[in-house]
PDB file of N, CA and C in Angstrom:
ATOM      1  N   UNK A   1       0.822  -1.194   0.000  1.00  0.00           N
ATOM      2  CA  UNK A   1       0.000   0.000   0.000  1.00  0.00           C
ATOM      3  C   UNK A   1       0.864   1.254   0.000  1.00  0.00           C
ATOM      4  N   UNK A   2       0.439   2.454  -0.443  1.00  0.00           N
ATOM      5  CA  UNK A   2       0.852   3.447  -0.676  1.00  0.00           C
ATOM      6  C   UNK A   2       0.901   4.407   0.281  1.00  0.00           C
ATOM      7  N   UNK A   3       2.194   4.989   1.168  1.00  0.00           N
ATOM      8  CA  UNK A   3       1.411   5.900   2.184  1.00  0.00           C
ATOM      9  C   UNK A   3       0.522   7.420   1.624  1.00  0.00           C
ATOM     10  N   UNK A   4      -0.126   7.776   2.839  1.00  0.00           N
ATOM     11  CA  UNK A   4      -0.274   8.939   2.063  1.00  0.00           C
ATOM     12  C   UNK A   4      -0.396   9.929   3.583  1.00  0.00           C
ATOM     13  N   UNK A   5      -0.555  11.326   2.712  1.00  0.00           N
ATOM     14  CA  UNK A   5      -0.104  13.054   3.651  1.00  0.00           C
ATOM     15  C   UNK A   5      -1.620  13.214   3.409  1.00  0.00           C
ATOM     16  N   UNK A   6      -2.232  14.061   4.392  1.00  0.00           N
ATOM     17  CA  UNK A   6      -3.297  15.182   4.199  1.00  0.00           C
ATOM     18  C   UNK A   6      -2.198  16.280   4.743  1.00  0.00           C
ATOM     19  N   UNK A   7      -2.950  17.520   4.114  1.00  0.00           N
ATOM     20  CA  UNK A   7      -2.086  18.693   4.475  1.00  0.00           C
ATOM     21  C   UNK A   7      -2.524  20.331   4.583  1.00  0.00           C
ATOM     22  N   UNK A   8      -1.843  21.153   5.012  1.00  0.00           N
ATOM     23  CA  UNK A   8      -3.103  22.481   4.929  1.00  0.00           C
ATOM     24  C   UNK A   8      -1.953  23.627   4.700  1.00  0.00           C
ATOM     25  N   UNK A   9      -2.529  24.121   3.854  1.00  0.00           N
ATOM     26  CA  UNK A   9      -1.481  25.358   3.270  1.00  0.00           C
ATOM     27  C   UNK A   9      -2.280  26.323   3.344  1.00  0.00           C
ATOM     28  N   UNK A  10      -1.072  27.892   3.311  1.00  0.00           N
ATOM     29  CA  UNK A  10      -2.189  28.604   3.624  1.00  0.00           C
ATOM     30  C   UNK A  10      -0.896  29.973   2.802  1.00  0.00           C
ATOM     31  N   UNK A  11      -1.054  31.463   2.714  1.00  0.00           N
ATOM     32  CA  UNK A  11      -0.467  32.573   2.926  1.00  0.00           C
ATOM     33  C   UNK A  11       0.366  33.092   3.800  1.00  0.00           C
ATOM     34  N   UNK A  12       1.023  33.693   3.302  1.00  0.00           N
ATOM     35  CA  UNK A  12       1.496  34.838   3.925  1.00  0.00           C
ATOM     36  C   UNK A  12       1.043  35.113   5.349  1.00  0.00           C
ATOM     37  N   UNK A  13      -0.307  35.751   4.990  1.00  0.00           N
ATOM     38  CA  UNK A  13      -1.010  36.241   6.055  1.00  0.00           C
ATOM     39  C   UNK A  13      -2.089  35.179   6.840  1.00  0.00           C
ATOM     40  N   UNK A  14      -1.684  34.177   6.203  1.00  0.00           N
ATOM     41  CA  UNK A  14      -3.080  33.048   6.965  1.00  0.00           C
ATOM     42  C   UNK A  14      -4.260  33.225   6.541  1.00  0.00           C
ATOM     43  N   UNK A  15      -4.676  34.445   5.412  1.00  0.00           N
ATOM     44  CA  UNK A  15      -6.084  34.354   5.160  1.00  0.00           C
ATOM     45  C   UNK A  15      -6.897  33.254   4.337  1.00  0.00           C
ATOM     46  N   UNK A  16      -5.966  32.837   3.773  1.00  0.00           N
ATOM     47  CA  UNK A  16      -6.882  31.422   2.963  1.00  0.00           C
ATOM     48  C   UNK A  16      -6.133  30.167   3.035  1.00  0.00           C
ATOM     49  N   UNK A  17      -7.012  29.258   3.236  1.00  0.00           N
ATOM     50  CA  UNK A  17      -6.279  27.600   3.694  1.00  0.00           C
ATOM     51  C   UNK A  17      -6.828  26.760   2.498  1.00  0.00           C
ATOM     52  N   UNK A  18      -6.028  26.090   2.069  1.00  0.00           N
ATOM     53  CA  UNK A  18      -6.398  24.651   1.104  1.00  0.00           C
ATOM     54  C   UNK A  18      -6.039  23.683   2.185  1.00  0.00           C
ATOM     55  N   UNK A  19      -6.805  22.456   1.922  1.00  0.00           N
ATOM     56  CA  UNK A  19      -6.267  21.705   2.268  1.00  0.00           C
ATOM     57  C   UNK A  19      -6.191  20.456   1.291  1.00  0.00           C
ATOM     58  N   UNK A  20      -5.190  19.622   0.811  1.00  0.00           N
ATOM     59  CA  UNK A  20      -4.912  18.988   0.577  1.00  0.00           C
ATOM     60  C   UNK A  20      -4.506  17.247   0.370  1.00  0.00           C
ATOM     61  N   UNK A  21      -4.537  16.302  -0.522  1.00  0.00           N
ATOM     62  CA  UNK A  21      -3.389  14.988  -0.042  1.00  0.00           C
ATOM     63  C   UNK A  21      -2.702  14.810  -1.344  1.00  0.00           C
ATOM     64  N   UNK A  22      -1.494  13.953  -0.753  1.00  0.00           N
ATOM     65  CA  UNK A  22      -0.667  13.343  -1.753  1.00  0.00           C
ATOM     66  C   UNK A  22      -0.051  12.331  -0.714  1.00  0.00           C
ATOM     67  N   UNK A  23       0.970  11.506  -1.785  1.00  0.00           N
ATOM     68  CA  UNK A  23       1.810  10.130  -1.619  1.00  0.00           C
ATOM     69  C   UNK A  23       3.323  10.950  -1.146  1.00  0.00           C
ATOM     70  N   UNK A  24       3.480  12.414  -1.493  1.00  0.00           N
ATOM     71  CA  UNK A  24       4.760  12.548  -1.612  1.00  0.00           C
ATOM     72  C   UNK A  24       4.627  14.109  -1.061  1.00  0.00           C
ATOM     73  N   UNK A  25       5.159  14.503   0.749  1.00  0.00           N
ATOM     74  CA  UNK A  25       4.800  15.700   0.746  1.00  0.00           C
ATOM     75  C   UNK A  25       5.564  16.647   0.226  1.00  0.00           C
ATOM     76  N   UNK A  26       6.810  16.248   0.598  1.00  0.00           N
ATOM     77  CA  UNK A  26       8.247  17.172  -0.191  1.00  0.00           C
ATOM     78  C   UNK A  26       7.490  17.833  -1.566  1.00  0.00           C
ATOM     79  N   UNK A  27       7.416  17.055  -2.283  1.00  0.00           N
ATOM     80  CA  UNK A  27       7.229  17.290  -3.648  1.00  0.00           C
ATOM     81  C   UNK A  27       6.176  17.905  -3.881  1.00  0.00           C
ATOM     82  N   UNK A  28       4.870  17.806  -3.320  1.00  0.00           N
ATOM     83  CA  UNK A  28       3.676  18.288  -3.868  1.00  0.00           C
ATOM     84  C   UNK A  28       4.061  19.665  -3.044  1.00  0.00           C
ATOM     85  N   UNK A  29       4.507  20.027  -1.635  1.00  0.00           N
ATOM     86  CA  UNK A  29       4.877  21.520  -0.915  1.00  0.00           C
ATOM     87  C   UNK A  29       5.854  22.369  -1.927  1.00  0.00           C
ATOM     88  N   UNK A  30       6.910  21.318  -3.212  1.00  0.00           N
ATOM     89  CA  UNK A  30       7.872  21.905  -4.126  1.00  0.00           C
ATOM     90  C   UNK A  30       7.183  22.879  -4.620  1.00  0.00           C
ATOM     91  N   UNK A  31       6.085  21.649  -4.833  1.00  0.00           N
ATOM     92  CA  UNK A  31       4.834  22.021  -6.499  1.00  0.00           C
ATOM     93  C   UNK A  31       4.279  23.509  -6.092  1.00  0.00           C
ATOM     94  N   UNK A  32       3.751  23.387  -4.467  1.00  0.00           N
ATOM     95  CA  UNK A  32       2.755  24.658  -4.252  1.00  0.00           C
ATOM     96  C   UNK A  32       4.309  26.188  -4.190  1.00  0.00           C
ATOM     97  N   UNK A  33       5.272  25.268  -3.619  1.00  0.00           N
ATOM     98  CA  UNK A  33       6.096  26.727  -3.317  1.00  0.00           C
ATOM     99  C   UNK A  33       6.505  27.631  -4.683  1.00  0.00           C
ATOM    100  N   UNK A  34       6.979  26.540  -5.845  1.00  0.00           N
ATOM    101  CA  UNK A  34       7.401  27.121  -7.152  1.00  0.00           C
ATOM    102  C   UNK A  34       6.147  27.511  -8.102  1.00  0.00           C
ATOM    103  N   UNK A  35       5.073  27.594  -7.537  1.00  0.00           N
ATOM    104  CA  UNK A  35       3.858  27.698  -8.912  1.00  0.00           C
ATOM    105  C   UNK A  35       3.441  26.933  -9.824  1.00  0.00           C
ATOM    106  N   UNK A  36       3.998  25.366  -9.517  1.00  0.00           N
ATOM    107  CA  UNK A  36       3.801  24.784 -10.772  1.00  0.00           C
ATOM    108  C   UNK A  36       2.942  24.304 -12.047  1.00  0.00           C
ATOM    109  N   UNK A  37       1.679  24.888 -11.071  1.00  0.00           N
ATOM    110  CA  UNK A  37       0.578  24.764 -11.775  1.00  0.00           C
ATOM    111  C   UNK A  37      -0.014  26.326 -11.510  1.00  0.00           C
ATOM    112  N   UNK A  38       0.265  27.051 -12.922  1.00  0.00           N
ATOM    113  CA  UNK A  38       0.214  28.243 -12.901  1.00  0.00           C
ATOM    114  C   UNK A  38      -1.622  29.056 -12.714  1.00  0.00           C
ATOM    115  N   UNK A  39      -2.205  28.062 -12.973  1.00  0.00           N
ATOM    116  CA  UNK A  39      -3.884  28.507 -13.300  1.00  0.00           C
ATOM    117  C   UNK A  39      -4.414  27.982 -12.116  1.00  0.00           C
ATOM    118  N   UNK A  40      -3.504  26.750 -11.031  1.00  0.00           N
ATOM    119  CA  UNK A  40      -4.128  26.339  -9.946  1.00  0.00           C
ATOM    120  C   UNK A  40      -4.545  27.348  -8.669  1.00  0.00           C
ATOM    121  N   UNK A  41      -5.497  26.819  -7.632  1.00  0.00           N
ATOM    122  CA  UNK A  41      -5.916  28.098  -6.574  1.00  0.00           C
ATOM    123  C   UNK A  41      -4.866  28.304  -5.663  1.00  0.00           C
ATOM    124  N   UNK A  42      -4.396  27.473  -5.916  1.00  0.00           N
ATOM    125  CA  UNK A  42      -2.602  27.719  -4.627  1.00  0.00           C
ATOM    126  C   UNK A  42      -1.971  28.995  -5.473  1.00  0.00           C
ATOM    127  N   UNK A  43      -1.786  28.525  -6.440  1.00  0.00           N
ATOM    128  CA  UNK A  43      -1.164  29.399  -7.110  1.00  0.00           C
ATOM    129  C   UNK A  43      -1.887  31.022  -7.052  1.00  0.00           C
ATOM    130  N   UNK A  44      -2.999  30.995  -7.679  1.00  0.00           N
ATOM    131  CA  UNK A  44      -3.789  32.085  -7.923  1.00  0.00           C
ATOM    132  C   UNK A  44      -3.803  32.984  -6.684  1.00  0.00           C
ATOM    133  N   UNK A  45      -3.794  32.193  -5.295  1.00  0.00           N
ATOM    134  CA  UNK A  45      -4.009  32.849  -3.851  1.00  0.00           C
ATOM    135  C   UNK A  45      -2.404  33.097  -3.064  1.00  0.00           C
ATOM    136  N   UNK A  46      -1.385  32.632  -4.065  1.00  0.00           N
ATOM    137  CA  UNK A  46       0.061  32.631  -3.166  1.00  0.00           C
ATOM    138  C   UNK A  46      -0.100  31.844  -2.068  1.00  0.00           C
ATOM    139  N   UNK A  47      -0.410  30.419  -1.723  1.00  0.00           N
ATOM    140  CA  UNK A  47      -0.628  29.315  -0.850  1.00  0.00           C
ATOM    141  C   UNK A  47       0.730  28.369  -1.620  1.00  0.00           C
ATOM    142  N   UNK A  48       1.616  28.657  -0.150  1.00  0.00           N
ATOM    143  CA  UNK A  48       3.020  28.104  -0.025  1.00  0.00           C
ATOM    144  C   UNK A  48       3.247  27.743   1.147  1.00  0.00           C
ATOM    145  N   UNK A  49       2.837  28.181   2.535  1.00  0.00           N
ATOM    146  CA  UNK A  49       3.276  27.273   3.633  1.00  0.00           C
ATOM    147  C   UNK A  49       2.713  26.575   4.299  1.00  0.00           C
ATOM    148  N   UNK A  50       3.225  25.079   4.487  1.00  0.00           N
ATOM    149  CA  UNK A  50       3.082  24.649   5.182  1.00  0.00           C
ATOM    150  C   UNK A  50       2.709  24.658   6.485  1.00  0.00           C
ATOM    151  N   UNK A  51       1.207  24.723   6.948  1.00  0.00           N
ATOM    152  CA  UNK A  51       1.506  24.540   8.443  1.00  0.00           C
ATOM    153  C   UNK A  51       0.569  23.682   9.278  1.00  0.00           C
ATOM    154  N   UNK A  52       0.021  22.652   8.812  1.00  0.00           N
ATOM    155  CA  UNK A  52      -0.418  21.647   8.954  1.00  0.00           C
ATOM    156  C   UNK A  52       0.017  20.351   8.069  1.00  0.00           C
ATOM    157  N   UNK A  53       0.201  19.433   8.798  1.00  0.00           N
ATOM    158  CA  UNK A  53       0.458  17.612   7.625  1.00  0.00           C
ATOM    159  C   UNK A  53      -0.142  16.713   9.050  1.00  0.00           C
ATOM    160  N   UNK A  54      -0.566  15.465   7.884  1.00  0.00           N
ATOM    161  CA  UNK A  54      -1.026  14.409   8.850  1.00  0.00           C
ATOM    162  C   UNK A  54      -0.508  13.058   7.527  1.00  0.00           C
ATOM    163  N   UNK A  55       0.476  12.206   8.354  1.00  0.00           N
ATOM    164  CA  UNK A  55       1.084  11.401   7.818  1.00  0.00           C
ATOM    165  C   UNK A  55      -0.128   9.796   7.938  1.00  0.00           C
ATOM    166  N   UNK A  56      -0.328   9.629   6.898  1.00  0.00           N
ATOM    167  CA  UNK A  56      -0.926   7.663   7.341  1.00  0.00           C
ATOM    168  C   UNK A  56      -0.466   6.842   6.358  1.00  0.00           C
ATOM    169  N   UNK A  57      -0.760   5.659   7.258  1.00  0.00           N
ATOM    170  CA  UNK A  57      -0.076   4.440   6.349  1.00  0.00           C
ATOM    171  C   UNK A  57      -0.964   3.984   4.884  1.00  0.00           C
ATOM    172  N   UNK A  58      -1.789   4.714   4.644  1.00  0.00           N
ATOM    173  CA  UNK A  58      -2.411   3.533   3.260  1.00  0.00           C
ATOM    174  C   UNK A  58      -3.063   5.281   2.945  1.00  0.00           C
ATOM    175  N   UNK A  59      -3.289   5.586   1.398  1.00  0.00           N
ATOM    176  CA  UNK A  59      -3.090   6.790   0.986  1.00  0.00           C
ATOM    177  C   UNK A  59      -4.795   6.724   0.888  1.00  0.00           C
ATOM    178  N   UNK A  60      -5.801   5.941   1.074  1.00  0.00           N
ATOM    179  CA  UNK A  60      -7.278   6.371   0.985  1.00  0.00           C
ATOM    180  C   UNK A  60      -7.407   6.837   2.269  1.00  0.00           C
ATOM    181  N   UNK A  61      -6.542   6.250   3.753  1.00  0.00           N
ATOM    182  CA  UNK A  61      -6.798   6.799   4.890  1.00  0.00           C
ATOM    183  C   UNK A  61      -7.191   8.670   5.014  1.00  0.00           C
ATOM    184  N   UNK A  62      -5.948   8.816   4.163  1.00  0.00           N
ATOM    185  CA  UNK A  62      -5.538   9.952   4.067  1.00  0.00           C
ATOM    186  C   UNK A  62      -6.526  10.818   2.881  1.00  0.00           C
ATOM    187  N   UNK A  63      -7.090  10.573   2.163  1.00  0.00           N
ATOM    188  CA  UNK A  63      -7.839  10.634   1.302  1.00  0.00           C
ATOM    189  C   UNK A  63      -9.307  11.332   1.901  1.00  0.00           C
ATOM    190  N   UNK A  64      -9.516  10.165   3.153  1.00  0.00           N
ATOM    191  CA  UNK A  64     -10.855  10.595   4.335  1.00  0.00           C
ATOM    192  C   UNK A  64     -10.494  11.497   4.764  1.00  0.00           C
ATOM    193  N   UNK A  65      -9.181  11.495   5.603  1.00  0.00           N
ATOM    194  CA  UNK A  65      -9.384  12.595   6.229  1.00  0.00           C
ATOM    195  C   UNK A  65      -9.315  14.176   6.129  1.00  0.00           C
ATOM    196  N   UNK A  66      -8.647  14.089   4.425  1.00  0.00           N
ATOM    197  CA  UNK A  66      -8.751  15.450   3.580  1.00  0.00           C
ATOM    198  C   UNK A  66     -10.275  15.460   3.430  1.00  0.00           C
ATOM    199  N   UNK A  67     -11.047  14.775   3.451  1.00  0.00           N
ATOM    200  CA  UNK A  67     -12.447  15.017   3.025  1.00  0.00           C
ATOM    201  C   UNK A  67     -13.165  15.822   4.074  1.00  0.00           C
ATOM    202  N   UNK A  68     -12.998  14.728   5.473  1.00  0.00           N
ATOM    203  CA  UNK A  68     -13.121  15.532   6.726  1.00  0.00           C
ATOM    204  C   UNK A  68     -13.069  16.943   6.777  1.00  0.00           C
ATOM    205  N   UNK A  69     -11.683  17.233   6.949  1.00  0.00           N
ATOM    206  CA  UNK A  69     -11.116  18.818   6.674  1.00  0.00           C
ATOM    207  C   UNK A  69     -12.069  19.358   5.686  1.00  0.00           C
ATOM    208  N   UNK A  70     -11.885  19.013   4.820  1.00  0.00           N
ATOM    209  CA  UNK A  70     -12.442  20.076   3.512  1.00  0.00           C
ATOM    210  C   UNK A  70     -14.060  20.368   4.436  1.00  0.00           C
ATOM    211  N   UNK A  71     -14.890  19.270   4.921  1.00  0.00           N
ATOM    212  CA  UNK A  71     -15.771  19.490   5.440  1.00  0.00           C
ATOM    213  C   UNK A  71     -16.509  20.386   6.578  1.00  0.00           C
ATOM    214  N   UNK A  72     -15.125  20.758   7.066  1.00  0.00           N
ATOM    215  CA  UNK A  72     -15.616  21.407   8.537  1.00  0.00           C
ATOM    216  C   UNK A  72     -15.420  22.942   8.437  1.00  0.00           C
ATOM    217  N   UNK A  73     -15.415  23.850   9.272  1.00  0.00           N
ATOM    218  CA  UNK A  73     -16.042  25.033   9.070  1.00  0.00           C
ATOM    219  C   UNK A  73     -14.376  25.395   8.756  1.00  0.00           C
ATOM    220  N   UNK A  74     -14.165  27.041   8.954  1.00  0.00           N
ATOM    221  CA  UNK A  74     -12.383  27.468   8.989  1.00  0.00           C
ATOM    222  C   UNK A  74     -11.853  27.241  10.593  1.00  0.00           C
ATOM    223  N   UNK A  75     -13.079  27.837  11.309  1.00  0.00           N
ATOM    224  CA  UNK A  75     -12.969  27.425  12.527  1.00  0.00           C
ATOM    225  C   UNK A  75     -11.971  26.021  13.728  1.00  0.00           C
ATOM    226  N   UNK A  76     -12.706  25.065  12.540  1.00  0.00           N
ATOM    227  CA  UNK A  76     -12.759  23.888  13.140  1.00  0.00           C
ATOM    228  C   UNK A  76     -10.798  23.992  12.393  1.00  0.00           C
ATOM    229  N   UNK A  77     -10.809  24.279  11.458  1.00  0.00           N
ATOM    230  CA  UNK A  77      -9.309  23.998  10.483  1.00  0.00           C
ATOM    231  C   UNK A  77      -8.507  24.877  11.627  1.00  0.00           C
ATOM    232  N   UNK A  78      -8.601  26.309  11.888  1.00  0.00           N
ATOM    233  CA  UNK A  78      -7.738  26.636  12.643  1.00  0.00           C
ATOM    234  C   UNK A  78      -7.209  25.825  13.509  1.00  0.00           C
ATOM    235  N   UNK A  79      -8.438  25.469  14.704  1.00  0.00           N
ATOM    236  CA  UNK A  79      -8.182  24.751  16.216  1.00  0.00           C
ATOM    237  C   UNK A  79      -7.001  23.534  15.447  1.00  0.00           C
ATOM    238  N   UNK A  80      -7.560  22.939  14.234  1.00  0.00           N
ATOM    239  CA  UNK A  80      -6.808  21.916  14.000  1.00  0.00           C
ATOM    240  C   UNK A  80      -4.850  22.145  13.829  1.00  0.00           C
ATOM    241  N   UNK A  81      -5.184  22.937  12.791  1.00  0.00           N
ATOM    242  CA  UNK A  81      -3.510  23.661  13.061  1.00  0.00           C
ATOM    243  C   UNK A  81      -3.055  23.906  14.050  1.00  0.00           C
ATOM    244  N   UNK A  82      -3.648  24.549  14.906  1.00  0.00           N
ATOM    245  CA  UNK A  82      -3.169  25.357  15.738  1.00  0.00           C
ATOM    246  C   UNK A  82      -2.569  23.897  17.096  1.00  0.00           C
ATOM    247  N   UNK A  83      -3.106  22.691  16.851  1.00  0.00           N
ATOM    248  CA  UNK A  83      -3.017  21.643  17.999  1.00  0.00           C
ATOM    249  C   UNK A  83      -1.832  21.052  17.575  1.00  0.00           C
ATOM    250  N   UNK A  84      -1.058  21.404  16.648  1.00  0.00           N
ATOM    251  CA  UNK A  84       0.305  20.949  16.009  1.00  0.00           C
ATOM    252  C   UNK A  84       1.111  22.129  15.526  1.00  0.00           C
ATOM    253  N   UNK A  85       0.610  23.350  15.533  1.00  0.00           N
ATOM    254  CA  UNK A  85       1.253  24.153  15.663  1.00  0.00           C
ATOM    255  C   UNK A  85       1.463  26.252  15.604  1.00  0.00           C
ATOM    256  N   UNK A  86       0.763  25.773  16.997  1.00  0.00           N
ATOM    257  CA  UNK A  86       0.360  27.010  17.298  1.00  0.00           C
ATOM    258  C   UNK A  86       0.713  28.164  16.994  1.00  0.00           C
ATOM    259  N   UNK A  87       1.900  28.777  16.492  1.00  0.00           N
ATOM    260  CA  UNK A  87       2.723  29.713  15.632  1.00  0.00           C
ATOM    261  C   UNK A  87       2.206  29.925  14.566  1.00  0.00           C
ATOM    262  N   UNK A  88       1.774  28.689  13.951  1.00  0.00           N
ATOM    263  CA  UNK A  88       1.550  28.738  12.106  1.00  0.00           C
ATOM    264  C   UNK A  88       2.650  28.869  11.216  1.00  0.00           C
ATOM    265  N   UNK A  89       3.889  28.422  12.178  1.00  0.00           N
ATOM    266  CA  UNK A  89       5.053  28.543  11.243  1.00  0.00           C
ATOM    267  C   UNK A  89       4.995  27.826  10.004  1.00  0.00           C
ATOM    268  N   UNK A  90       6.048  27.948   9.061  1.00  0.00           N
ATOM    269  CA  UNK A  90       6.318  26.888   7.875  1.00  0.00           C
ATOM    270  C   UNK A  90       6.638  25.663   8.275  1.00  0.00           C
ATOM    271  N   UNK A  91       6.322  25.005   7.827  1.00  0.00           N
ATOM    272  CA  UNK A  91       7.151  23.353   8.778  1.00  0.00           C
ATOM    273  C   UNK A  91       7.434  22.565   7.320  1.00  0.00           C
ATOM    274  N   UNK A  92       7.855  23.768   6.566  1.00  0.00           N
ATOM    275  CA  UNK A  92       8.313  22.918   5.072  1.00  0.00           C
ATOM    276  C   UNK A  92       9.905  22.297   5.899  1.00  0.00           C
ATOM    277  N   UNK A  93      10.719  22.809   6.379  1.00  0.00           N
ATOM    278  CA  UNK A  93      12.129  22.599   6.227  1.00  0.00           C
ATOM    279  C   UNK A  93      11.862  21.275   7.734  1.00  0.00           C
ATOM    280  N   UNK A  94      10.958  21.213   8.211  1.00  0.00           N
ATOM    281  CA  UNK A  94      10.486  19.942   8.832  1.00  0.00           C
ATOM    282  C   UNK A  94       9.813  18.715   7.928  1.00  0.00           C
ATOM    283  N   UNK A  95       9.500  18.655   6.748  1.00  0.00           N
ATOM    284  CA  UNK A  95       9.060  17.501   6.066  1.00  0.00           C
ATOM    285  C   UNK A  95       9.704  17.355   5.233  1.00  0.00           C
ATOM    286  N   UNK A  96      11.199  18.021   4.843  1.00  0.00           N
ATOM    287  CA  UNK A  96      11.936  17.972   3.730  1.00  0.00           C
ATOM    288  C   UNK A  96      12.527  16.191   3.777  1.00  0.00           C
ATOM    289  N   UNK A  97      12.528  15.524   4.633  1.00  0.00           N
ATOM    290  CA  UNK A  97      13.273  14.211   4.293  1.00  0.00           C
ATOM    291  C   UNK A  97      12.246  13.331   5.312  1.00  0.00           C
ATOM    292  N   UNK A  98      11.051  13.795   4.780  1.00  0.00           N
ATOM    293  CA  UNK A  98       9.896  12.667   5.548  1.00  0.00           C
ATOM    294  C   UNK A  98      10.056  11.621   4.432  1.00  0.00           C
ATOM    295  N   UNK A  99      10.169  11.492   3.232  1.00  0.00           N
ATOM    296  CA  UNK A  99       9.911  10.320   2.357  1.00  0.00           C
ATOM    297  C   UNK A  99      11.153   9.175   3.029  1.00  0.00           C
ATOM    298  N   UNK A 100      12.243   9.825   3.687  1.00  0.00           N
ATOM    299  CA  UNK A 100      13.110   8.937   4.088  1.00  0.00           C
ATOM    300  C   UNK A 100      13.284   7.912   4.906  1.00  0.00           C
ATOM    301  N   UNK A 101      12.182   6.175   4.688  1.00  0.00           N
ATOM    302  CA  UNK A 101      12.528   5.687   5.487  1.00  0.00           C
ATOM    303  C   UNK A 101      13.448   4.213   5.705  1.00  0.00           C
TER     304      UNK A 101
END
């Protein structure tokens, strides 16, 4: 099975959150930091940091619980960040060698 990330990106200023999954977080946080998808809403909104991830072992786990998220109010998304990391720092240069095991 495939692992997989849910994840929550947001601005500059914290005003808008995606949240996200993939198999590969390094890479898809590359994707949002460099623009790589120039017409995408990350892109369109400048959504580059990292400051939420939730790691699981089989990538539909992870699949639910992006659904979850997407589901609940902004409210509920803050408290959630905020219970892993109350700052809202970047925690890109913290998942840079998560694929490594």
């Amino acid at each position: 099975m495939k692992p997989g990330f849910t994840y929550i990106i947001t601005n500059k200023n914290n005003t808008v959150l995606y949240t996200g999954v993939t198999s590969n977080l390094p890479k898809r946080i590359e994707d949002h930091k460099e623009k790589r998808y120039k017409k995408s809403f990350s892109a369109r909104y400048d959504l580059c940091k990292l400051v939420y991830f939730e790691q699981f072992q089989m990538i539909g786990d992870a699949i639910g619980k992006e659904k979850q998220i997407k589901g609940g109010s902004r409210k509920k998304k803050e408290l959630l960040i905020a219970s892993i990391n109350p700052e809202w720092r970047d925690l890109h240069e913290e998942i840079k060698d998560i694929m490594i095991w």
